[in-house]
Each structure stands twice: as structure tokens, then as C-alpha cells.
PDB file of N, CA and C in Angstrom:
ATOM      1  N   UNK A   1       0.845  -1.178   0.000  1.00  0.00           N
ATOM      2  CA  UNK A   1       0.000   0.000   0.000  1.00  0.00           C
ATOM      3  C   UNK A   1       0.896   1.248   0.000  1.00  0.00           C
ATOM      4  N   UNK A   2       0.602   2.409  -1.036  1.00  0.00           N
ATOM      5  CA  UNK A   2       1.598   3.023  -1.054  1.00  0.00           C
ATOM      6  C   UNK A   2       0.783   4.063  -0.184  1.00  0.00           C
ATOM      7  N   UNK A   3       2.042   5.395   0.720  1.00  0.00           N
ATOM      8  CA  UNK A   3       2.497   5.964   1.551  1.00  0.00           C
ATOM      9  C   UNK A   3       2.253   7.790   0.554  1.00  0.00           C
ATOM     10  N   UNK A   4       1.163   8.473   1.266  1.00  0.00           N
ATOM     11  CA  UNK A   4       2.149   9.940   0.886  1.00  0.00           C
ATOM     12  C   UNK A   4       3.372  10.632   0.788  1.00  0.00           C
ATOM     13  N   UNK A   5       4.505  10.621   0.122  1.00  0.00           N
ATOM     14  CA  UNK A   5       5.677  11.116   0.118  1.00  0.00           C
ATOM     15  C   UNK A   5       5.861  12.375   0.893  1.00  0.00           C
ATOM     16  N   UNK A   6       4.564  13.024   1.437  1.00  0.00           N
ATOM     17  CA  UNK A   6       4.999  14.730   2.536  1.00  0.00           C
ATOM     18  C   UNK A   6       4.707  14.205   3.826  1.00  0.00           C
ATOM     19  N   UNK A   7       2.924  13.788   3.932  1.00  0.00           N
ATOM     20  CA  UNK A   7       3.085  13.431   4.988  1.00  0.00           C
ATOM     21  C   UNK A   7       2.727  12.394   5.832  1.00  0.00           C
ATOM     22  N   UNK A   8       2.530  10.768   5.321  1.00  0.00           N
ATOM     23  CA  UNK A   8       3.075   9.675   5.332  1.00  0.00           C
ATOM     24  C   UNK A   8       1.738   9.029   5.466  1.00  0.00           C
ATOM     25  N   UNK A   9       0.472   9.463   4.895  1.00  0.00           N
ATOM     26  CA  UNK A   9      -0.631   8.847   5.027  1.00  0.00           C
ATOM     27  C   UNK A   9      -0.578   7.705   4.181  1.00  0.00           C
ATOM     28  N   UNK A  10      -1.274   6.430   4.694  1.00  0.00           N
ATOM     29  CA  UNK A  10      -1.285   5.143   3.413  1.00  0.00           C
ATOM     30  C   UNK A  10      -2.237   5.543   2.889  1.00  0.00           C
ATOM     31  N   UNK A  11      -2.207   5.021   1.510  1.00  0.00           N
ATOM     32  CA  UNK A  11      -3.414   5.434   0.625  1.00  0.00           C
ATOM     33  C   UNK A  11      -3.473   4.123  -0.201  1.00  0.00           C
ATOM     34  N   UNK A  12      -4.913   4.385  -0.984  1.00  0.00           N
ATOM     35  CA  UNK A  12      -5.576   2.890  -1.147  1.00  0.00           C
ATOM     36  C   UNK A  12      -5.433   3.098  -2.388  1.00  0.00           C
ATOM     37  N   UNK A  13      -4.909   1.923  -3.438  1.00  0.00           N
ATOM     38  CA  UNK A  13      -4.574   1.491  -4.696  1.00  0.00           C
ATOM     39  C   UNK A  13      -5.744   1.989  -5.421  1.00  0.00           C
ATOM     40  N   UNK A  14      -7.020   1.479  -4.377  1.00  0.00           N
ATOM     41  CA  UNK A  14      -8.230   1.901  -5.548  1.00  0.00           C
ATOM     42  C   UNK A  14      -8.872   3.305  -5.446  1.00  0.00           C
ATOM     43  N   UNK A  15      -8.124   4.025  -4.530  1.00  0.00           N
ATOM     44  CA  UNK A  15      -8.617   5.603  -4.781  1.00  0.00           C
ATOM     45  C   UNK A  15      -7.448   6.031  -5.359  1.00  0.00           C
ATOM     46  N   UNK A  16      -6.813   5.652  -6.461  1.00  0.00           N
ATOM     47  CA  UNK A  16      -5.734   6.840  -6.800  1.00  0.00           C
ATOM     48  C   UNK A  16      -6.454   7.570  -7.685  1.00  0.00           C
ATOM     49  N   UNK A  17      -6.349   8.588  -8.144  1.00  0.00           N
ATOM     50  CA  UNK A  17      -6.957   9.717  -9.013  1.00  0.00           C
ATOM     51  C   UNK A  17      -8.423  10.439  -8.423  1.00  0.00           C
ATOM     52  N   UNK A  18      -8.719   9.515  -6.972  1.00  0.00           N
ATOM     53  CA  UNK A  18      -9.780  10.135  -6.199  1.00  0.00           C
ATOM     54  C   UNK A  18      -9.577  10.930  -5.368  1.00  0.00           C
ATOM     55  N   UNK A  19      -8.287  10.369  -3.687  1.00  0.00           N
ATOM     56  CA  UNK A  19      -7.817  10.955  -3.467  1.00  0.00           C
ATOM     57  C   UNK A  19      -6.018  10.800  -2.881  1.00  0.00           C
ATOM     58  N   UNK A  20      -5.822  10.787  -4.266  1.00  0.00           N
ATOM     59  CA  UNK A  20      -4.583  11.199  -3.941  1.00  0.00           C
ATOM     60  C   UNK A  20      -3.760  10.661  -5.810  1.00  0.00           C
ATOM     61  N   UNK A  21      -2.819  11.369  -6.074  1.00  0.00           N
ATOM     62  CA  UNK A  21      -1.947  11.146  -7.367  1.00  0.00           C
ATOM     63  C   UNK A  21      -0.278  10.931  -7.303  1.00  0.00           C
ATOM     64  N   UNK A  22       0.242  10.981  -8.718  1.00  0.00           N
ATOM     65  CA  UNK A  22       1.348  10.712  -8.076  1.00  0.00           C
ATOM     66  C   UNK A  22       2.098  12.099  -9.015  1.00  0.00           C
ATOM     67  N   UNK A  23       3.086  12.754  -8.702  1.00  0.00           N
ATOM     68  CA  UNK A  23       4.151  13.932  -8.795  1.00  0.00           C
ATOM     69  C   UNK A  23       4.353  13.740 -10.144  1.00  0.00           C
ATOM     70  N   UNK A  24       4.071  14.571 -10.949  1.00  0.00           N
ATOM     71  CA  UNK A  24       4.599  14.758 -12.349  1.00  0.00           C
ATOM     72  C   UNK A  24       6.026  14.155 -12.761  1.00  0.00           C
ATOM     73  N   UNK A  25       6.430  15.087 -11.774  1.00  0.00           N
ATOM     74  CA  UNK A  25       8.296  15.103 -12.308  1.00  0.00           C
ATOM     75  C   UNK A  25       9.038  13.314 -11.578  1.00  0.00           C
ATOM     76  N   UNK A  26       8.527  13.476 -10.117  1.00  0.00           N
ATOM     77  CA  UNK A  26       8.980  12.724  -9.580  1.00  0.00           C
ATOM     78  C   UNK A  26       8.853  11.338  -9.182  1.00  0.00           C
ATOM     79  N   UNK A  27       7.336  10.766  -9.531  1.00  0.00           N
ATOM     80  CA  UNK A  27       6.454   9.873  -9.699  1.00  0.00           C
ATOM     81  C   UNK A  27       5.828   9.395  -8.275  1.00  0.00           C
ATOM     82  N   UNK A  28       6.240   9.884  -7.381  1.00  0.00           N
ATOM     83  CA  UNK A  28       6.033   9.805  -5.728  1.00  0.00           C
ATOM     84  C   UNK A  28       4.201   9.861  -5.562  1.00  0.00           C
ATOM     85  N   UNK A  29       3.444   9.078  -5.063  1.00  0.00           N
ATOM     86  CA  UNK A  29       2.160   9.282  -4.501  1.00  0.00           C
ATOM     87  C   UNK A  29       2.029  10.857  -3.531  1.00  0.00           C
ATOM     88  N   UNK A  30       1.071  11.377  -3.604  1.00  0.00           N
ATOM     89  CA  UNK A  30       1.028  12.185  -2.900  1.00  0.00           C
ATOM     90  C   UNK A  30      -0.606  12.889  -2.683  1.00  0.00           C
ATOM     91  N   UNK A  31      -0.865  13.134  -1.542  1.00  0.00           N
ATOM     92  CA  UNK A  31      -2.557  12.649  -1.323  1.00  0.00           C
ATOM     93  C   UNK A  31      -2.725  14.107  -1.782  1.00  0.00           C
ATOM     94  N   UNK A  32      -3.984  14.364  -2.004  1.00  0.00           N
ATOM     95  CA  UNK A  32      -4.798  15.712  -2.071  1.00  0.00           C
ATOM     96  C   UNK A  32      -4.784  16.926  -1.364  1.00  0.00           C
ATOM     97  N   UNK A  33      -4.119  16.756   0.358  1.00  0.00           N
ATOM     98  CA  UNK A  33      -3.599  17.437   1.227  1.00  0.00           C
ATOM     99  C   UNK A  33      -2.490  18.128   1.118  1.00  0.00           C
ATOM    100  N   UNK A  34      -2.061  17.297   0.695  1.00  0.00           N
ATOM    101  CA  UNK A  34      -0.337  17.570   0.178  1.00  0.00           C
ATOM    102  C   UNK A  34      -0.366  18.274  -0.933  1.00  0.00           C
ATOM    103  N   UNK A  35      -0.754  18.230  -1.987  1.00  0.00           N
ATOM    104  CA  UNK A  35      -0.614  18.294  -3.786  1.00  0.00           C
ATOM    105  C   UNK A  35      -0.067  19.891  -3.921  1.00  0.00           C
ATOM    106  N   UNK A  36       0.494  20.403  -4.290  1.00  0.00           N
ATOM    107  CA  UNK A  36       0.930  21.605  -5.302  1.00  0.00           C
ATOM    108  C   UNK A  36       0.668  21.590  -6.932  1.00  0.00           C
ATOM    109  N   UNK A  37       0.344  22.668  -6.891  1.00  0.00           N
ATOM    110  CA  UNK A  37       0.715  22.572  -8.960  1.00  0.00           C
ATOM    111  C   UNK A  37       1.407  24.043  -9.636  1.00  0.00           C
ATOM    112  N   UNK A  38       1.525  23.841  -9.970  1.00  0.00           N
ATOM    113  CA  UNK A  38       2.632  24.498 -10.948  1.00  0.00           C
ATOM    114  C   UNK A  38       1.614  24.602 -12.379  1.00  0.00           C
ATOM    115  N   UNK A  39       1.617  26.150 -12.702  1.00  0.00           N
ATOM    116  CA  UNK A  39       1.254  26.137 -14.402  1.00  0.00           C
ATOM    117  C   UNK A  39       2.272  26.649 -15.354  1.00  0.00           C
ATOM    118  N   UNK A  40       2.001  25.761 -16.088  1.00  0.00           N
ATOM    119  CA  UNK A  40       3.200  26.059 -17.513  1.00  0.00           C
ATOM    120  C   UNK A  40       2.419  26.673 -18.506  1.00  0.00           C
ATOM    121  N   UNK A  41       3.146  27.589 -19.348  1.00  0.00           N
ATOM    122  CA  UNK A  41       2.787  27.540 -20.747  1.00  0.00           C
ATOM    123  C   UNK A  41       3.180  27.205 -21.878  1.00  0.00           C
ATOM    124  N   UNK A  42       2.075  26.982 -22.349  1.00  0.00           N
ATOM    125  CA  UNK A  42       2.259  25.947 -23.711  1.00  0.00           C
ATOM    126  C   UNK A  42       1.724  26.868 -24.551  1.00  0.00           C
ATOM    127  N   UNK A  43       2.602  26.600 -25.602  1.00  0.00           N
ATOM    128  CA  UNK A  43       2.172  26.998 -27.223  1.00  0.00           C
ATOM    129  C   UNK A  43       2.173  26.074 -28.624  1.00  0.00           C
ATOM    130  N   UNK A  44       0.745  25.708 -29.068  1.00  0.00           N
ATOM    131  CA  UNK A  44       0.833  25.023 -29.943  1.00  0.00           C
ATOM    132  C   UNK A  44       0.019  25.241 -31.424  1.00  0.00           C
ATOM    133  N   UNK A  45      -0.903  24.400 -31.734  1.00  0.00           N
ATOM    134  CA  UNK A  45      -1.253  24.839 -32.989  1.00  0.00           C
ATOM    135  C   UNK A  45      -2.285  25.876 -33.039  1.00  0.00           C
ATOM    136  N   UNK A  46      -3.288  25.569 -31.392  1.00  0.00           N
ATOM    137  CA  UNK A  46      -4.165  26.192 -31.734  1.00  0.00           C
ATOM    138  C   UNK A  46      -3.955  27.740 -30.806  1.00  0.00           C
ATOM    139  N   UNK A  47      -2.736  27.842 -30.407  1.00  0.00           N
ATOM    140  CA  UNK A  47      -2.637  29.007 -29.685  1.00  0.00           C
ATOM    141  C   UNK A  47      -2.156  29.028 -28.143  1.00  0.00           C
ATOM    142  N   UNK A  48      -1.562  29.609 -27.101  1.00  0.00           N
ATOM    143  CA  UNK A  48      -1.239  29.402 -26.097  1.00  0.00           C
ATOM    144  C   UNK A  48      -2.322  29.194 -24.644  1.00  0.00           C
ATOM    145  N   UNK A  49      -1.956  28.107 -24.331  1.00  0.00           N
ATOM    146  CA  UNK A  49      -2.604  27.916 -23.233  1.00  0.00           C
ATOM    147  C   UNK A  49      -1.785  27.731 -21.928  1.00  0.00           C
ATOM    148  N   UNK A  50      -2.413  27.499 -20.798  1.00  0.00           N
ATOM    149  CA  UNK A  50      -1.850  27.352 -19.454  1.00  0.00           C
ATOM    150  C   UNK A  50      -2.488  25.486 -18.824  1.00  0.00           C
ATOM    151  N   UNK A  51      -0.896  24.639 -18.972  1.00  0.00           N
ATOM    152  CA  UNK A  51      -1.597  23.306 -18.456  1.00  0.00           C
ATOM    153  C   UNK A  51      -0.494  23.138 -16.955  1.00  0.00           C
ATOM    154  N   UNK A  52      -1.175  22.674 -16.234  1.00  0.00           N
ATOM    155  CA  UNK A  52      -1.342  22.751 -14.693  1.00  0.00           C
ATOM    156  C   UNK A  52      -1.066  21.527 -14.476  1.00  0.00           C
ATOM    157  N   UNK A  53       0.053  21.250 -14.098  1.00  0.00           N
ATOM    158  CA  UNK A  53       0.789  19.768 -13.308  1.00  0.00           C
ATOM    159  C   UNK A  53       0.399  19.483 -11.693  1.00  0.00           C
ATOM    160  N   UNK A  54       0.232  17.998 -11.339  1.00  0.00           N
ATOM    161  CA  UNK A  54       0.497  17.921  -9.703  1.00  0.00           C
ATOM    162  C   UNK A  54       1.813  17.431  -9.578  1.00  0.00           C
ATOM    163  N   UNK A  55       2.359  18.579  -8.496  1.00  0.00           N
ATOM    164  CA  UNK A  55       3.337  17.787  -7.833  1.00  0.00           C
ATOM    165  C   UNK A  55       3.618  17.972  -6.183  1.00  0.00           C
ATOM    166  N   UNK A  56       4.383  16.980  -6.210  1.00  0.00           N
ATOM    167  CA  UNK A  56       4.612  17.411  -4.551  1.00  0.00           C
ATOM    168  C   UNK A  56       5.242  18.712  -4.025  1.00  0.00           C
ATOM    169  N   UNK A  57       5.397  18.622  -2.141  1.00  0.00           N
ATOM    170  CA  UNK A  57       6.162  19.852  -2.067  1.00  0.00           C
ATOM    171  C   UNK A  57       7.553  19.315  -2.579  1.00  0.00           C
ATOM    172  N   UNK A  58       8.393  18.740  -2.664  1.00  0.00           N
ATOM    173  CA  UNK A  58       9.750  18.272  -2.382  1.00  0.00           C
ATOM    174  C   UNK A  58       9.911  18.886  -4.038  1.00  0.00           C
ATOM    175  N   UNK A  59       9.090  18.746  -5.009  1.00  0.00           N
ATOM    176  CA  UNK A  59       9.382  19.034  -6.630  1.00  0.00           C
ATOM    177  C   UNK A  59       8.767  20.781  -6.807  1.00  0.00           C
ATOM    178  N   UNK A  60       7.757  20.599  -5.939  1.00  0.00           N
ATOM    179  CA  UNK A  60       7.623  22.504  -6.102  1.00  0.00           C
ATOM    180  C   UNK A  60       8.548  23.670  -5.545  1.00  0.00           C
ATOM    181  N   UNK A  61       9.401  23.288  -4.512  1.00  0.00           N
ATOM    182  CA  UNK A  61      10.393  23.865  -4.400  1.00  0.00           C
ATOM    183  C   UNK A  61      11.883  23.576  -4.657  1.00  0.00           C
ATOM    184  N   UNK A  62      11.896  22.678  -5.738  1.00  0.00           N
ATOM    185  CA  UNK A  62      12.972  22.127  -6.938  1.00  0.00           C
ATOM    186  C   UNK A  62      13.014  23.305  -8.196  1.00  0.00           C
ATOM    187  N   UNK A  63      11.366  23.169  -8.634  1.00  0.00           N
ATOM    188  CA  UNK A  63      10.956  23.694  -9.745  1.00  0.00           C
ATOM    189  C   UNK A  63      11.208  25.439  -9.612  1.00  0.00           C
TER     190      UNK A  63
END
């Protein structure tokens, strides 16, 4: 059963994407409590947009 990487809650295989995901950059679980995001911008065919990553704290103050 995997573990929040901030602050060490177990979390259940069958709620991932309910509550809790795992770090963009870093691939670490990290529950909904925890989560940061970061927006990037992107530019592509149809024009610039803003897409919004989860990551943990340990990668938001990397980034």
C-alpha cells in the first residue's frame, strides 16, 4: 500500500486519481492534502494555453 511522500498517510490502490496522485516530475504518490501545482505555458497549434501539473512539495520547491 503506497504511503504519501509529505506526509506519510497510506493510501488505497483503488482511490488513486480520487484521493490522492502521483508527482509529475517525480512519480512519488502524494494525497490531495499535500498536492501543489505548478502552471506552464504551452504553445501550440491552436494558440497558447496554461496546463497545470500535480506535484509534490519536495518538486515545487525544486521547480
Amino acid at each position: 500500500m503506497p504511503k504519501c511522500s509529505c506526509c506519510g498517510r497510506e493510501l488505497k490502490e483503488k482511490d488513486k486519481e480520487k484521493t490522492w496522485r502521483e508527482c509529475r516530475y517525480c512519480g512519488l504518490p502524494v494525497c490531495f492534502n499535500c498536492t501543489h501545482y505548478l502552471g506552464t505555458t504551452v504553445r501550440d497549434l491552436f494558440g497558447d494555453h496554461i496546463e497545470v501539473v500535480c506535484v509534490c512539495g519536495t518538486c515545487k520547491l525544486r521547480k
